[in-house]
C-alpha atoms as a PDB file:
ATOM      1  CA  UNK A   1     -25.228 -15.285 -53.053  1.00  0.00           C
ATOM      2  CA  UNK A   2     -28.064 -15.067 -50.446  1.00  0.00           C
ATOM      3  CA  UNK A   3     -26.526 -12.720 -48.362  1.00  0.00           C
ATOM      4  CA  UNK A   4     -26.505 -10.356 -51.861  1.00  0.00           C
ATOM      5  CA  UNK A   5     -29.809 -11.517 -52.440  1.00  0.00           C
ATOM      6  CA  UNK A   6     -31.261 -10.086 -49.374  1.00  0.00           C
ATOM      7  CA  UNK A   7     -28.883  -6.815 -49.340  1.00  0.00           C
ATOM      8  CA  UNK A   8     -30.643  -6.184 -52.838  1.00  0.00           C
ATOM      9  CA  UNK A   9     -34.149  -7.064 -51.346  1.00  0.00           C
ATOM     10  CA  UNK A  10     -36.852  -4.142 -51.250  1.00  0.00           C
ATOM     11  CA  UNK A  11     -37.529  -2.540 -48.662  1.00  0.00           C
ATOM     12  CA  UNK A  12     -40.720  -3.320 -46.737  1.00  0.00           C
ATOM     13  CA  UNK A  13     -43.624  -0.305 -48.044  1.00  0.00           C
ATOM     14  CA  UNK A  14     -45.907   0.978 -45.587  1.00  0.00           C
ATOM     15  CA  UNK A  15     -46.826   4.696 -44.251  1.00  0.00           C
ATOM     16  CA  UNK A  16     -45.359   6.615 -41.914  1.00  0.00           C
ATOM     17  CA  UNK A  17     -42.672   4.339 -41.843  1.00  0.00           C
ATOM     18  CA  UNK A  18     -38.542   5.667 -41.599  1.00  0.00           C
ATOM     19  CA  UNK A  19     -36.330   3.892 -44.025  1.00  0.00           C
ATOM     20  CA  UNK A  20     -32.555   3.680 -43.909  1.00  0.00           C
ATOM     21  CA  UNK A  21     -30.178   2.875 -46.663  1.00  0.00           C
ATOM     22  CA  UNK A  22     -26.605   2.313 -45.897  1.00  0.00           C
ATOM     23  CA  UNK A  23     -23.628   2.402 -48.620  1.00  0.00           C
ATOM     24  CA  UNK A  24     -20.232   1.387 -46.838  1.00  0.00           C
ATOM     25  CA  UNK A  25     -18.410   1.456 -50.290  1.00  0.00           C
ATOM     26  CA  UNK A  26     -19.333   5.315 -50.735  1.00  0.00           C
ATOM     27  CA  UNK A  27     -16.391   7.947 -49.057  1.00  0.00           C
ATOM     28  CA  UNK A  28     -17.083   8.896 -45.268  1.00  0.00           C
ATOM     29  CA  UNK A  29     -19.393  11.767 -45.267  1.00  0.00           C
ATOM     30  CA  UNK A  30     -18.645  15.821 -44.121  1.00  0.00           C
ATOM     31  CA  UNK A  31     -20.755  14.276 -40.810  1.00  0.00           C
ATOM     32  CA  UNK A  32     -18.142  11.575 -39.862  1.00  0.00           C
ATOM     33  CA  UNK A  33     -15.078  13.339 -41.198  1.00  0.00           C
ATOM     34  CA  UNK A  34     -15.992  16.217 -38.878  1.00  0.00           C
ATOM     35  CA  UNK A  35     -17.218  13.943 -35.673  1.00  0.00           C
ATOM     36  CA  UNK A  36     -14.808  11.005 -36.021  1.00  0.00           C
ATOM     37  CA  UNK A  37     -18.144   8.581 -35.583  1.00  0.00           C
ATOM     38  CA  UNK A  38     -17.212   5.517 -38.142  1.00  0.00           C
ATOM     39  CA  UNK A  39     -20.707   5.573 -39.613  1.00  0.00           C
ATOM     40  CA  UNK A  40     -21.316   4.854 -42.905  1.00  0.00           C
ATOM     41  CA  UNK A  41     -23.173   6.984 -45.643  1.00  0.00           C
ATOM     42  CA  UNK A  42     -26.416   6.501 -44.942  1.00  0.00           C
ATOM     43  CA  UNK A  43     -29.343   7.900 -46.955  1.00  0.00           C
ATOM     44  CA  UNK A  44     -32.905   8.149 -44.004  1.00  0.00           C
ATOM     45  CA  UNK A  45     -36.261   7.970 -45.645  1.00  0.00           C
ATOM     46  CA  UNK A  46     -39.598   8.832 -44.304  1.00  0.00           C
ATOM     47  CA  UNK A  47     -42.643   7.236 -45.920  1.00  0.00           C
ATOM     48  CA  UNK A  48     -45.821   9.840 -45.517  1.00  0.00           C
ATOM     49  CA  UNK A  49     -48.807   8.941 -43.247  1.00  0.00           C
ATOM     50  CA  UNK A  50     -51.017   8.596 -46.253  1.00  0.00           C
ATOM     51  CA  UNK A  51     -48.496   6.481 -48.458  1.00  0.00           C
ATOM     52  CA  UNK A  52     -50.220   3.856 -50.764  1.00  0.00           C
ATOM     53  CA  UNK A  53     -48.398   1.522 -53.041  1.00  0.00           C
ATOM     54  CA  UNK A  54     -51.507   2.932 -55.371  1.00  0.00           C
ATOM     55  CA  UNK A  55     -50.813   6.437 -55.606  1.00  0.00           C
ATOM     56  CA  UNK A  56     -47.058   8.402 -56.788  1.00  0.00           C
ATOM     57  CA  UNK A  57     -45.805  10.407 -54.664  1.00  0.00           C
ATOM     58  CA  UNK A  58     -43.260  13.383 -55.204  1.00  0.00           C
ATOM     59  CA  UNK A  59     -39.965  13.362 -53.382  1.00  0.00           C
ATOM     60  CA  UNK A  60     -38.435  16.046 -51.098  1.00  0.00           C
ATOM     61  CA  UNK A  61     -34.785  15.879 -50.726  1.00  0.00           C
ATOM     62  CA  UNK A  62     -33.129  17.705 -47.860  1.00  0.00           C
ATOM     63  CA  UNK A  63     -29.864  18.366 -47.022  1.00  0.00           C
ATOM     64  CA  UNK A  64     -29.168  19.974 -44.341  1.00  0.00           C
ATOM     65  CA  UNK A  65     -26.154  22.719 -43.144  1.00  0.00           C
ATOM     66  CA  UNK A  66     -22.844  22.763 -41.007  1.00  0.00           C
ATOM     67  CA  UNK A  67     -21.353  19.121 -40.950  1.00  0.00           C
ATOM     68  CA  UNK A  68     -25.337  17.928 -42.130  1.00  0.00           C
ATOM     69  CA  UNK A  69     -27.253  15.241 -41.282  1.00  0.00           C
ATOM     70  CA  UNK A  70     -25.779  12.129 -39.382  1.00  0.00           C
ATOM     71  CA  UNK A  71     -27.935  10.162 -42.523  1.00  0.00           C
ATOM     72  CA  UNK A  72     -29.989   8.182 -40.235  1.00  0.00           C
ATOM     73  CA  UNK A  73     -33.557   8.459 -38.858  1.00  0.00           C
ATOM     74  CA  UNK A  74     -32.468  11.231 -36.880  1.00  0.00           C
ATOM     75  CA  UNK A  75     -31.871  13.391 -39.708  1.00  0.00           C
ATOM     76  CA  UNK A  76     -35.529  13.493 -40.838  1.00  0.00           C
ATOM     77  CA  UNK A  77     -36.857  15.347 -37.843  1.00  0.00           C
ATOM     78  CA  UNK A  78     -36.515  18.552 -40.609  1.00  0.00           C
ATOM     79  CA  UNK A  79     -37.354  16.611 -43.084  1.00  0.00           C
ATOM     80  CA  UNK A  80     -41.027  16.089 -41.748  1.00  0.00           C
ATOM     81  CA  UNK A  81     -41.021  19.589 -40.601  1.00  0.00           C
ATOM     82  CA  UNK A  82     -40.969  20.122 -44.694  1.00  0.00           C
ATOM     83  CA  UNK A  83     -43.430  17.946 -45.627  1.00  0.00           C
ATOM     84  CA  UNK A  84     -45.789  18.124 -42.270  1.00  0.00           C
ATOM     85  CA  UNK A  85     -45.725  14.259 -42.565  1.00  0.00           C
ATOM     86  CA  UNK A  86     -48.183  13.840 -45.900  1.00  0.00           C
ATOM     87  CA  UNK A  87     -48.529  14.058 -49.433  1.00  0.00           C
ATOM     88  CA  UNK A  88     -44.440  13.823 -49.682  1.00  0.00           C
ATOM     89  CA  UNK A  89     -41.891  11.425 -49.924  1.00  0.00           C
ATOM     90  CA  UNK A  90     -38.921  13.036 -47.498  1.00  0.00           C
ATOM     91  CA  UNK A  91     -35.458  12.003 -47.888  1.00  0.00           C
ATOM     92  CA  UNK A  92     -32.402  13.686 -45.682  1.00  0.00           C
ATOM     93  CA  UNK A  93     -29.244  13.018 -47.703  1.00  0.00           C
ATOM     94  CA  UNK A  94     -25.553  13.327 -45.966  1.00  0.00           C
ATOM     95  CA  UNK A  95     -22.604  15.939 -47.243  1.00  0.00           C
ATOM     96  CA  UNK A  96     -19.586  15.448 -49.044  1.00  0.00           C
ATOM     97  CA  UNK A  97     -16.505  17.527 -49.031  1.00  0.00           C
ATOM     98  CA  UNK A  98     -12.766  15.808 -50.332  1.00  0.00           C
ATOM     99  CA  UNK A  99     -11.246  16.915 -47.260  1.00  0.00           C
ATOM    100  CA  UNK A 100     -11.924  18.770 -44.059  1.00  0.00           C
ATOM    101  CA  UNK A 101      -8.691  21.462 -43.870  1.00  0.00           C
ATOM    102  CA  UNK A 102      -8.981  23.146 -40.492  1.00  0.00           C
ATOM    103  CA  UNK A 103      -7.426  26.249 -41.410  1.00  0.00           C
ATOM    104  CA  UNK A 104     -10.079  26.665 -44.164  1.00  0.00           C
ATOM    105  CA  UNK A 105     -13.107  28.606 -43.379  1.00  0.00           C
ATOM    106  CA  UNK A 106     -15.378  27.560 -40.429  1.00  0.00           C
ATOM    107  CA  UNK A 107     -12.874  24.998 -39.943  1.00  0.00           C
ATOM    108  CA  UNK A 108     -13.318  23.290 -42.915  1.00  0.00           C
ATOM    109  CA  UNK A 109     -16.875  22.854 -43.174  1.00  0.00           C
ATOM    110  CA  UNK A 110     -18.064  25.406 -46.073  1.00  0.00           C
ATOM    111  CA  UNK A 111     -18.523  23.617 -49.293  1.00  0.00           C
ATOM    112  CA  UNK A 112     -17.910  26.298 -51.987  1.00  0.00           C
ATOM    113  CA  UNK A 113     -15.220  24.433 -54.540  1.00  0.00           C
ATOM    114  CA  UNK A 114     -16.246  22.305 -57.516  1.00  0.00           C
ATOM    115  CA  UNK A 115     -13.187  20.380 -56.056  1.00  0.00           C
ATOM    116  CA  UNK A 116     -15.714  18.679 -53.869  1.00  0.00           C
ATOM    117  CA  UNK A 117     -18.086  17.782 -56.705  1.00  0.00           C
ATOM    118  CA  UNK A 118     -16.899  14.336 -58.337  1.00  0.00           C
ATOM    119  CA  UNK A 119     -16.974  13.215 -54.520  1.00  0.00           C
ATOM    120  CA  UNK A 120     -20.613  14.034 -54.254  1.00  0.00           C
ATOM    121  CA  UNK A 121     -22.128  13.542 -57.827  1.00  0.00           C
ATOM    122  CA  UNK A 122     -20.704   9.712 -56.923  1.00  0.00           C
ATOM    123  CA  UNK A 123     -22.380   9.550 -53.678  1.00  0.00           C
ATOM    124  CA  UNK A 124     -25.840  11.338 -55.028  1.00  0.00           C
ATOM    125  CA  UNK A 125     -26.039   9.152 -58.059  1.00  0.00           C
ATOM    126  CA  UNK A 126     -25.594   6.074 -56.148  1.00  0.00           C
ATOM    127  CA  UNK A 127     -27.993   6.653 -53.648  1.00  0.00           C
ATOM    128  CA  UNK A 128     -30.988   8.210 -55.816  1.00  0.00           C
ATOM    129  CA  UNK A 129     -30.441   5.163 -58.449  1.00  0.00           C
ATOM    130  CA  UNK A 130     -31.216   3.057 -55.113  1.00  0.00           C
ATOM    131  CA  UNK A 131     -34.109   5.257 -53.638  1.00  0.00           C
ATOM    132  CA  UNK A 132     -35.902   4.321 -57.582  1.00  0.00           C
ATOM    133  CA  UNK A 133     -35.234   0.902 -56.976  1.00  0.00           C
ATOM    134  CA  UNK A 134     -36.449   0.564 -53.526  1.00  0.00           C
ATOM    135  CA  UNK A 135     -39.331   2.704 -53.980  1.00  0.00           C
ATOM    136  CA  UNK A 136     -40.920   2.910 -57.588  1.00  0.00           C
ATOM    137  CA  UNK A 137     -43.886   4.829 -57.223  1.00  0.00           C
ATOM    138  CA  UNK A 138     -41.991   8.098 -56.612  1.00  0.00           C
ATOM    139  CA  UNK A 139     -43.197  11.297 -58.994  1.00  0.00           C
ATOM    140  CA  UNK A 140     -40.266  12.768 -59.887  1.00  0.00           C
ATOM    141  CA  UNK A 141     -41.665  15.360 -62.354  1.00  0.00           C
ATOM    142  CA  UNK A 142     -43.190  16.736 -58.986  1.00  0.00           C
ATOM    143  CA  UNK A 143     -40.255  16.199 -56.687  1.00  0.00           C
ATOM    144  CA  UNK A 144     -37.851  18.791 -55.045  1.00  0.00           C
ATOM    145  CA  UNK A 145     -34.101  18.893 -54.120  1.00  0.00           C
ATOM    146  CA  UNK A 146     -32.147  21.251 -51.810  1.00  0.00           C
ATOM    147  CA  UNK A 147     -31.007  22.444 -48.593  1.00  0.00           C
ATOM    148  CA  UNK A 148     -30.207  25.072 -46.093  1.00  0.00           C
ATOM    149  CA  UNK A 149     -26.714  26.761 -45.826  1.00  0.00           C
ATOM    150  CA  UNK A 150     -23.995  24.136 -47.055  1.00  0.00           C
ATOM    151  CA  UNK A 151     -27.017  21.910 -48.283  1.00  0.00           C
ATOM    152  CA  UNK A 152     -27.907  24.852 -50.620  1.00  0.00           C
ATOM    153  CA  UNK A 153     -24.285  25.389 -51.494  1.00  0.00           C
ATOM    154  CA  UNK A 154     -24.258  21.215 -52.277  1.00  0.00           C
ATOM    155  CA  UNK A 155     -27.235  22.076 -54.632  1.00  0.00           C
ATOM    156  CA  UNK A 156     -25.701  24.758 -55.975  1.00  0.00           C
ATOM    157  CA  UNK A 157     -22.449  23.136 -57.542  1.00  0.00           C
ATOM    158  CA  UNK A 158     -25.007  20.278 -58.533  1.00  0.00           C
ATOM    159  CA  UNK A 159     -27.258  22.312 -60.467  1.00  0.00           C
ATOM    160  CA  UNK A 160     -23.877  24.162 -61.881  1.00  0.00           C
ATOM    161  CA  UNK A 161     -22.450  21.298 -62.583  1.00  0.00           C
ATOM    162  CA  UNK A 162     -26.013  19.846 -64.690  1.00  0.00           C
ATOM    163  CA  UNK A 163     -25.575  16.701 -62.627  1.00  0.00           C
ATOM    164  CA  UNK A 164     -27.399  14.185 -65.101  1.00  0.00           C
ATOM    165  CA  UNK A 165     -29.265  12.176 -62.219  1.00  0.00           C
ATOM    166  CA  UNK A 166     -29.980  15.086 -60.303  1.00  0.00           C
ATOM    167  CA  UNK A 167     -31.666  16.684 -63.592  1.00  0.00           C
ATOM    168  CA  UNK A 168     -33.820  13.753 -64.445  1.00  0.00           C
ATOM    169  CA  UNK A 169     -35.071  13.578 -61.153  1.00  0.00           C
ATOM    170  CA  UNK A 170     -35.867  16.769 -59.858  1.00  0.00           C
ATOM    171  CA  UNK A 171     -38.066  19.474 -61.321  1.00  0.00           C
ATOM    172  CA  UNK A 172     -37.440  22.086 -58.126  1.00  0.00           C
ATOM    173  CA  UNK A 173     -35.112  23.237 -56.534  1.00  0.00           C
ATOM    174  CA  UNK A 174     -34.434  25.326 -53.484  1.00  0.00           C
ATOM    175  CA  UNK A 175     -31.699  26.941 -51.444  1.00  0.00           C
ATOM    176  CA  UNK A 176     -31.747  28.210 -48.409  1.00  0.00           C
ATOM    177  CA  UNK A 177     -29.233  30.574 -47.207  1.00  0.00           C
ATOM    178  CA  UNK A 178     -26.856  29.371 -50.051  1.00  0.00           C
ATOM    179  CA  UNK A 179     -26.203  28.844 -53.330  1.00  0.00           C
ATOM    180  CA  UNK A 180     -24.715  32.000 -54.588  1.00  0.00           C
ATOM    181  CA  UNK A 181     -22.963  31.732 -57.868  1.00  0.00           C
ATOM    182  CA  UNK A 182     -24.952  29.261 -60.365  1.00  0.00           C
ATOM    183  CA  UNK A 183     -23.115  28.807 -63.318  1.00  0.00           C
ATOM    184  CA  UNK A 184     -25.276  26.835 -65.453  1.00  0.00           C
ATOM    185  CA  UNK A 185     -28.886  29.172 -65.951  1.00  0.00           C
ATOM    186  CA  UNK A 186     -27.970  29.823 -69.360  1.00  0.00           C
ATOM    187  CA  UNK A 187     -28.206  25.859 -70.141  1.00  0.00           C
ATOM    188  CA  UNK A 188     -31.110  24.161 -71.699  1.00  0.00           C
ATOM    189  CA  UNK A 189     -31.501  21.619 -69.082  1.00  0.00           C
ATOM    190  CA  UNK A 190     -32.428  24.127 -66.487  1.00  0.00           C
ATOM    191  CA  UNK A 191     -34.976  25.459 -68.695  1.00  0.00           C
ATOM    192  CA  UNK A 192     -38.212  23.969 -67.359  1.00  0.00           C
ATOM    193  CA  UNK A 193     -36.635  23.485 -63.743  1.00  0.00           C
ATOM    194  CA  UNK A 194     -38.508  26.102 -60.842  1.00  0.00           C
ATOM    195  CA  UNK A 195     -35.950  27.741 -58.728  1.00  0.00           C
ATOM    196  CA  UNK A 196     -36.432  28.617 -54.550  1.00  0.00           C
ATOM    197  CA  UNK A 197     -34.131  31.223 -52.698  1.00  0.00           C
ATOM    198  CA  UNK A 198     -34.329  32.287 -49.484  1.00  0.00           C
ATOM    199  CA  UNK A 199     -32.760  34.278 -47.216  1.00  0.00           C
ATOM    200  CA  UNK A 200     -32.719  35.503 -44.124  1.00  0.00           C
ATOM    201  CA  UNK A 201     -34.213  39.300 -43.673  1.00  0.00           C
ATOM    202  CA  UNK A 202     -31.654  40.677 -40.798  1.00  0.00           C
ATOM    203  CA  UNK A 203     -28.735  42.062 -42.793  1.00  0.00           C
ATOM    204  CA  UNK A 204     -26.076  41.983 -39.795  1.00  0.00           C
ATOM    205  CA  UNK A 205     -22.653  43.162 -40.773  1.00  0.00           C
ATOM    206  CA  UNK A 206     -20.839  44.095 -44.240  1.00  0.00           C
ATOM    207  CA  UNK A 207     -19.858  40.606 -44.825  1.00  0.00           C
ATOM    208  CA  UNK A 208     -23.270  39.318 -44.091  1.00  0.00           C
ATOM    209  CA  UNK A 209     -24.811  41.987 -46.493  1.00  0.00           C
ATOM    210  CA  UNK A 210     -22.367  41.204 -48.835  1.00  0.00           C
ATOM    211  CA  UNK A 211     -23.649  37.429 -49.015  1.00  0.00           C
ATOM    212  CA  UNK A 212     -27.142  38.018 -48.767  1.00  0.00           C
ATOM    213  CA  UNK A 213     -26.327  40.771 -52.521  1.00  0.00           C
ATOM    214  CA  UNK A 214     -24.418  37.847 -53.809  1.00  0.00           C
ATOM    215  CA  UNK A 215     -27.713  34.961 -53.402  1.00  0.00           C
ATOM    216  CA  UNK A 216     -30.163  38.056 -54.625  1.00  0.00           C
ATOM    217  CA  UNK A 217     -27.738  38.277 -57.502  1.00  0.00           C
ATOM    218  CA  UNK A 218     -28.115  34.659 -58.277  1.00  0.00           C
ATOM    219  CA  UNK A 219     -31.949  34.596 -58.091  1.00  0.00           C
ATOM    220  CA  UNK A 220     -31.605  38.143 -60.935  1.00  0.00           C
ATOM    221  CA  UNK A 221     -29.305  35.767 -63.160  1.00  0.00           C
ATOM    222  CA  UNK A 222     -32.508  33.002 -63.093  1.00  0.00           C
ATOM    223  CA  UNK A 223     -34.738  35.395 -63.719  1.00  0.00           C
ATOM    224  CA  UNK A 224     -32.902  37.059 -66.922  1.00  0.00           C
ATOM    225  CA  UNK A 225     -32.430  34.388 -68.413  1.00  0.00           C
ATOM    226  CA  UNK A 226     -36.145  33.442 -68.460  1.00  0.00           C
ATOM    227  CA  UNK A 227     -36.270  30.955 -65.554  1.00  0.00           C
ATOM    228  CA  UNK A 228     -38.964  30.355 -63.282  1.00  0.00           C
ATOM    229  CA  UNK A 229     -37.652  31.462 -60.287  1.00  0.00           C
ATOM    230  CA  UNK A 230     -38.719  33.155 -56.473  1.00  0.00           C
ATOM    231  CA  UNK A 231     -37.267  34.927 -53.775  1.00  0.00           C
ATOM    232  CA  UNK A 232     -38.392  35.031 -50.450  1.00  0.00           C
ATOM    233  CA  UNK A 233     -36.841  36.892 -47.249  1.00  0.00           C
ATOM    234  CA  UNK A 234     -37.384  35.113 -43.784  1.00  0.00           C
ATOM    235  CA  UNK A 235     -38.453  38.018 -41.169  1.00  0.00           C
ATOM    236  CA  UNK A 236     -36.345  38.354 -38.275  1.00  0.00           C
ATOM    237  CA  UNK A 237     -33.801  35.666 -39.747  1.00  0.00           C
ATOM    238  CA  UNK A 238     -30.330  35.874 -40.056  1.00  0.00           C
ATOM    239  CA  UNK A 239     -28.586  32.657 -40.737  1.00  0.00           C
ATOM    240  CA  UNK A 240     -30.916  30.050 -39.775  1.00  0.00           C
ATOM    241  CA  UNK A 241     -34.098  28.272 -41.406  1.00  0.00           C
ATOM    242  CA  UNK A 242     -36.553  27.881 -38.089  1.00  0.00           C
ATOM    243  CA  UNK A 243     -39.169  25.465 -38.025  1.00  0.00           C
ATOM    244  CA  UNK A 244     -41.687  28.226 -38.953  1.00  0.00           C
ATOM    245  CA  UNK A 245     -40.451  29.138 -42.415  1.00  0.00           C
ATOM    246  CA  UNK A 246     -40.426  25.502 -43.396  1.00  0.00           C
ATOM    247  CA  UNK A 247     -43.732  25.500 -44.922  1.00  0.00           C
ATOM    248  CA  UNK A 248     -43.200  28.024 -47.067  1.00  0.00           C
ATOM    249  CA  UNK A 249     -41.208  25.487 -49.352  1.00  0.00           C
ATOM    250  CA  UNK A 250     -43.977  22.636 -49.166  1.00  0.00           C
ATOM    251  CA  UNK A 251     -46.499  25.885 -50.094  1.00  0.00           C
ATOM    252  CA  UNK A 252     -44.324  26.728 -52.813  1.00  0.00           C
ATOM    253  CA  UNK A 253     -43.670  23.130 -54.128  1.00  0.00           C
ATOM    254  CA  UNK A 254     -47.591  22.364 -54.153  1.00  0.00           C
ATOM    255  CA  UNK A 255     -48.110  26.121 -56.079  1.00  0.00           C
ATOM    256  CA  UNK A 256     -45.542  24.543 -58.383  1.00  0.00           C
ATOM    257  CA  UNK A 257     -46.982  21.453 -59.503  1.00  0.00           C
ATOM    258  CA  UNK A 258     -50.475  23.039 -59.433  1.00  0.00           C
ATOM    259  CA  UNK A 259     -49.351  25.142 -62.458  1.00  0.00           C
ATOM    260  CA  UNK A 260     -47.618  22.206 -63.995  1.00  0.00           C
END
C-alpha cells in the first residue's frame, strides 16, 4: 500500500521546474511504435518561471508532428518556445495511432482515421484527469490544446469527436498545418470554443495546394457557422512551424482571454 501511496503522491510545485508523468498501463505511443524504444507513455510538464501556488495559471498543450514527442523532458524544448517560459503552464503530450502499417502513407505515421480515436481519447483522458490532480491551480477556461502537423490532425478527430475531457478543459484550440475536415462545428459544445489555423504560405505542388484549400476550407466551415475562429499564413513556410512563428499562438491565446 505504500508503494501506491507514494505513486499517487503530488508532485513537488515550484517554478521553472520540468515534471514527468509516466502511465505504463496506457498503449505504447506512435513515438515507441515507430522507434522500437520500450518507453512508456509519458506526459513532460514545464512549470513557468513565475509559477506560484497563489496564482492559476492557463495550460498549453502541445503535441507535436511525425512520430511526436518522446513524452519526456525533451519534448518541451517547443513547448517553452510557445510559452517563452512564463505566464503558461506547458505540457507536451505523446501520439497515438492503433497500428503503424508501413505501406500506409509516410510509412504509417499520418493520423487521419477516427479508427485511431478510442486509442487516444483513453490515453488523453487519463493523463489530463492526472495533470488536475497533480497540479490544481491550472485555469482551464484560459487554457489551449493543439499541435503541429499530426498533432493538429490528433486535435482534429478530438474536437470532431467532442471528446468530453478535452471540452471541459480547453477553451482554444489550434492547428498547425493540420486538421482539415472538422466534423463537429455545427455542435453546441464548440460554441464558445476559439479556433487557431495555420498554415504555411509556400504553396509547392498540386497536392500541397490541394491540402493547404482543404485546412482554409475548414477554418470557412468555423466561421459559417458563427465560431470564433482565425487564420494565419506563415511567410516563407511550407510544412514546418519554425521557432519564429511560435509566438504568434501565445499572442493569440493572450488576445483571447483578454476579450474573455
Amino acid at each position: 500500500m505504500a508503494k501506491r501511496n507514494r505513486k499517487r503522491a503530488r508532485p513537488r510545485l515550484a517554478a521553472g521546474r520540468a515534471i514527468e508523468f509516466a502511465f505504463p498501463k496506457l498503449p505504447r505511443t506512435l513515438y515507441a511504435r515507430h522507434t522500437g524504444e520500450k518507453i512508456p507513455p509519458t506526459m513532460a510538464v514545464h512549470l513557468p518561471r513565475d509559477y506560484t501556488a497563489r496564482k492559476r495559471f492557463p495550460l498549453v498543450v502541445y503535441l507535436d508532428g511525425g512520430r511526436g514527442a518522446p513524452g519526456n523532458a525533451k519534448g518541451l524544448a517547443k513547448v517553452k518556445k510557445l510559452t517563452a517560459g512564463r505566464g503558461f503552464i506547458g505540457a507536451s503530450l505523446p501520439l497515438f495511432k492503433k497500428e503503424l502499417d508501413p505501406e500506409e502513407v509516410h510509412g504509417g505515421l499520418l493520423i487521419a482515421a477516427h479508427d485511431d480515436y478510442p486509442m487516444m481519447a483513453r490515453a488523453y483522458r487519463v493523463m489530463l484527469n492526472r495533470l488536475v490532480r497533480a497540479i490544481p491551480n491550472i485555469d482551464f477556461d484560459r487554457s489551449a490544446f493543439g499541435g503541429f502537423s499530426n498533432g493538429a490532425h490528433t486535435t482534429g478527430i478530438l474536437l470532431s469527436a467532442l471528446h468530453p475531457t478535452v471540452l471541459r478543459c480547453f477553451r482554444h484550440f489550434y492547428l498547425v498545418e493540420g486538421g482539415r475536415g472538422i466534423a463537429s462545428f455545427h455542435k453546441t459544445a464548440l460554441r464558445e470554443k476559439n479556433f487557431l489555423f495555420m498554415v504555411g504560405a509556400r504553396r509547392g505542388d498540386a497536392s500541397r495546394r490541394a491540402w493547404l484549400r482543404a485546412i482554409e476550407n475548414t477554418y470557412v466551415s468555423a466561421r459559417e457557422r458563427g465560431l470564433n475562429a482565425t487564420f494565419r499564413r506563415m511567410k516563407g513556410v511550407r510544412h514546418g512551424f519554425p521557432a519564429e512563428q511560435m509566438p504568434v499562438v501565445r499572442e493569440w491565446i493572450v488576445r483571447m482571454n483578454a476579450k474573455a
